[in-house]
C-alpha atoms as a PDB file:
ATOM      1  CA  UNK A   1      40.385 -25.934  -9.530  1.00  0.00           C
ATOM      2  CA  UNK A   2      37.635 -23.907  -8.263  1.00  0.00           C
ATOM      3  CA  UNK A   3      35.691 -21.694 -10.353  1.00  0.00           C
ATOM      4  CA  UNK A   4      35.129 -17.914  -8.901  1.00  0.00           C
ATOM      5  CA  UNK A   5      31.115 -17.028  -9.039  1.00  0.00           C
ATOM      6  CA  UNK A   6      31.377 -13.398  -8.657  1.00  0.00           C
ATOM      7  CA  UNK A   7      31.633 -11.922 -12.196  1.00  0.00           C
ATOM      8  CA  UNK A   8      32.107  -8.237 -13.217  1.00  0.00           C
ATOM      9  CA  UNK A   9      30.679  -6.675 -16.137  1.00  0.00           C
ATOM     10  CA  UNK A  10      32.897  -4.960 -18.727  1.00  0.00           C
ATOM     11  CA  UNK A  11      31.321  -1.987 -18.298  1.00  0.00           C
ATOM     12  CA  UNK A  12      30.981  -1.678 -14.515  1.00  0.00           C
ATOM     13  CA  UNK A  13      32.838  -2.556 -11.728  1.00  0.00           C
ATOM     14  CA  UNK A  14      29.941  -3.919  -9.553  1.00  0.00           C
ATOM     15  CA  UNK A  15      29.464  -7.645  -9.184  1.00  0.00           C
ATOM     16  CA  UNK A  16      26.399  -8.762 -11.042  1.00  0.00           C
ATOM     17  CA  UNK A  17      25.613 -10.738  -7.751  1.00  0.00           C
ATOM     18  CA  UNK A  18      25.248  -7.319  -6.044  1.00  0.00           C
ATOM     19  CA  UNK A  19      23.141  -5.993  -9.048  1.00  0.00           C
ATOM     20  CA  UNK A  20      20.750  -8.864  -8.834  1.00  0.00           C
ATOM     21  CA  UNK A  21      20.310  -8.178  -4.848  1.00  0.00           C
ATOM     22  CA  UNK A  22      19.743  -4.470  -5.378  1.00  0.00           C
ATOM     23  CA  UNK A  23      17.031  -5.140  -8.283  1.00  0.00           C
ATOM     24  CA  UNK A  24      15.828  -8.025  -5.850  1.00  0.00           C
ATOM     25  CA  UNK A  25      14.912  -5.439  -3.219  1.00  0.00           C
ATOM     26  CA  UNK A  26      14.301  -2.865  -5.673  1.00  0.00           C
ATOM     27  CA  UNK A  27      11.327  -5.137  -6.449  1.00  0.00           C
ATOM     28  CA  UNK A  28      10.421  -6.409  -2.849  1.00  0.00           C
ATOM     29  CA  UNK A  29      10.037  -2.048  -1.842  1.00  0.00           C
ATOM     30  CA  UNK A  30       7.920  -1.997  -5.387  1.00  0.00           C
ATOM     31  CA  UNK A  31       5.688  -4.618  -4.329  1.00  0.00           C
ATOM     32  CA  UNK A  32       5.616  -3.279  -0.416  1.00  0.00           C
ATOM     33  CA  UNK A  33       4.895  -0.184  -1.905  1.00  0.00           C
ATOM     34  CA  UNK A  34       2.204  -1.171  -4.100  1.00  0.00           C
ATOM     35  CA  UNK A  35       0.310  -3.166  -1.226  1.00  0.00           C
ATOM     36  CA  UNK A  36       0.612  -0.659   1.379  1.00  0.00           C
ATOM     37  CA  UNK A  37      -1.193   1.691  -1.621  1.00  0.00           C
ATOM     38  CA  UNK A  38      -3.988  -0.295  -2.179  1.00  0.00           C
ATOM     39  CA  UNK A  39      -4.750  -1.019   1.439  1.00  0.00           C
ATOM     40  CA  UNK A  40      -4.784   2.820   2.076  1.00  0.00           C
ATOM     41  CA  UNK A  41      -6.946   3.266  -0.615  1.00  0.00           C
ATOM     42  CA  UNK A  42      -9.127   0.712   0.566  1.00  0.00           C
ATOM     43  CA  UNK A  43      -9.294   2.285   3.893  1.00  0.00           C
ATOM     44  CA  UNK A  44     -10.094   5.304   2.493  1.00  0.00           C
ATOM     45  CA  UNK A  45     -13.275   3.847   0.488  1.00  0.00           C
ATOM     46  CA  UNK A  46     -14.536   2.501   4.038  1.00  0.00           C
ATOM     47  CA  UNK A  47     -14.059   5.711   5.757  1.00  0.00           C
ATOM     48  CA  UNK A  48     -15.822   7.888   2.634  1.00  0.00           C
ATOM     49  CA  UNK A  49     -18.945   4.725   2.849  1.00  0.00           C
ATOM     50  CA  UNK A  50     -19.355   4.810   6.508  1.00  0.00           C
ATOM     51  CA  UNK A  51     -19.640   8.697   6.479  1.00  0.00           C
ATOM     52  CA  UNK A  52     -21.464   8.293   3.476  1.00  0.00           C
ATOM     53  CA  UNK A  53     -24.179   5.995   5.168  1.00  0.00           C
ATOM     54  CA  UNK A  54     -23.476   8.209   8.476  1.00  0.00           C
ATOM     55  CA  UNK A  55     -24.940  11.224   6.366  1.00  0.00           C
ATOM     56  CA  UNK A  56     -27.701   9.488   4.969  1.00  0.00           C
ATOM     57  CA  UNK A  57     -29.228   8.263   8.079  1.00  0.00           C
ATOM     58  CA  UNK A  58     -28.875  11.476   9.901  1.00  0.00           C
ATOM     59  CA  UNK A  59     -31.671  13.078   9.103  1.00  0.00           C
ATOM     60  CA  UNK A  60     -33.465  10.004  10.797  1.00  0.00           C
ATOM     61  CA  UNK A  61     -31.877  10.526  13.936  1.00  0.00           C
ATOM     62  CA  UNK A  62     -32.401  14.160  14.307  1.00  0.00           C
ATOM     63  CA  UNK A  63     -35.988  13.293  13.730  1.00  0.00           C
ATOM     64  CA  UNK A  64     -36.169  10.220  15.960  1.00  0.00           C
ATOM     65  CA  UNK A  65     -34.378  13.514  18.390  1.00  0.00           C
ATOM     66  CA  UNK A  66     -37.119  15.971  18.049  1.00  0.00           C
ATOM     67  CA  UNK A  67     -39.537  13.505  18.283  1.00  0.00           C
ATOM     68  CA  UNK A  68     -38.298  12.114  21.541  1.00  0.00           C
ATOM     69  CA  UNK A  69     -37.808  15.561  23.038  1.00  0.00           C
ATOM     70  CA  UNK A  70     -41.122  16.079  23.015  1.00  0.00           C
END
Protein backbone atom coordinates (compact mmCIF):
# COMPACT_ATOMS: atom_id res chain seq x y z
CA UNK A 1 0.00 0.00 0.00
CA UNK A 2 1.54 3.23 -0.66
CA UNK A 3 2.26 5.64 1.93
CA UNK A 4 1.06 9.48 1.18
CA UNK A 5 4.24 12.01 1.83
CA UNK A 6 2.37 15.14 2.03
CA UNK A 7 1.45 15.66 5.72
CA UNK A 8 -0.65 18.49 7.29
CA UNK A 9 -0.10 19.94 10.54
CA UNK A 10 -2.87 19.97 13.17
CA UNK A 11 -2.80 23.36 13.38
CA UNK A 12 -2.62 24.49 9.75
CA UNK A 13 -3.86 23.42 6.70
CA UNK A 14 -0.64 23.92 4.60
CA UNK A 15 1.47 20.93 3.67
CA UNK A 16 4.70 20.97 5.58
CA UNK A 17 6.31 20.20 2.10
CA UNK A 18 5.10 23.68 1.02
CA UNK A 19 6.36 25.21 4.38
CA UNK A 20 9.79 23.80 3.91
CA UNK A 21 9.90 25.34 0.15
CA UNK A 22 8.73 28.74 1.33
CA UNK A 23 11.43 28.81 4.32
CA UNK A 24 13.82 27.27 1.56
CA UNK A 25 13.49 30.44 -0.51
CA UNK A 26 12.85 32.51 2.38
CA UNK A 27 16.53 31.69 3.03
CA UNK A 28 17.93 31.65 -0.63
CA UNK A 29 16.31 35.83 -0.86
CA UNK A 30 18.15 36.15 2.82
CA UNK A 31 21.34 35.04 1.55
CA UNK A 32 20.82 36.98 -2.07
CA UNK A 33 20.05 39.73 -0.03
CA UNK A 34 22.88 39.65 2.21
CA UNK A 35 25.49 39.28 -0.77
CA UNK A 36 24.11 41.83 -2.94
CA UNK A 37 24.63 44.13 0.55
CA UNK A 38 28.02 43.52 1.03
CA UNK A 39 29.05 43.90 -2.58
CA UNK A 40 27.35 47.40 -2.57
CA UNK A 41 29.06 48.25 0.35
CA UNK A 42 32.17 47.20 -1.04
CA UNK A 43 31.63 49.28 -4.03
CA UNK A 44 30.96 52.01 -2.09
CA UNK A 45 34.45 51.77 -0.07
CA UNK A 46 36.20 51.82 -3.66
CA UNK A 47 34.34 54.74 -4.87
CA UNK A 48 34.90 56.84 -1.28
CA UNK A 49 39.12 55.50 -1.73
CA UNK A 50 39.47 56.44 -5.27
CA UNK A 51 37.97 59.97 -4.58
CA UNK A 52 39.76 59.86 -1.53
CA UNK A 53 43.23 59.36 -3.32
CA UNK A 54 41.62 61.62 -6.27
CA UNK A 55 41.55 64.51 -3.57
CA UNK A 56 44.79 63.95 -2.23
CA UNK A 57 46.73 64.14 -5.35
CA UNK A 58 44.97 67.14 -6.64
CA UNK A 59 46.73 69.63 -5.34
CA UNK A 60 49.73 68.05 -7.35
CA UNK A 61 48.10 68.40 -10.49
CA UNK A 62 46.93 71.88 -10.21
CA UNK A 63 50.51 72.60 -9.46
CA UNK A 64 52.08 70.41 -12.14
CA UNK A 65 49.01 72.96 -14.15
CA UNK A 66 50.34 76.27 -13.16
CA UNK A 67 53.61 75.22 -13.58
CA UNK A 68 53.16 74.06 -17.12
CA UNK A 69 51.17 77.15 -18.06
CA UNK A 70 53.89 79.07 -17.66
Amino acid sequence: MPVSREVTSPKSPIRTGEVELLEFFAQKRACYERDRELAHSGAEELARGIRNALLAVAPLWLGLALWLAR
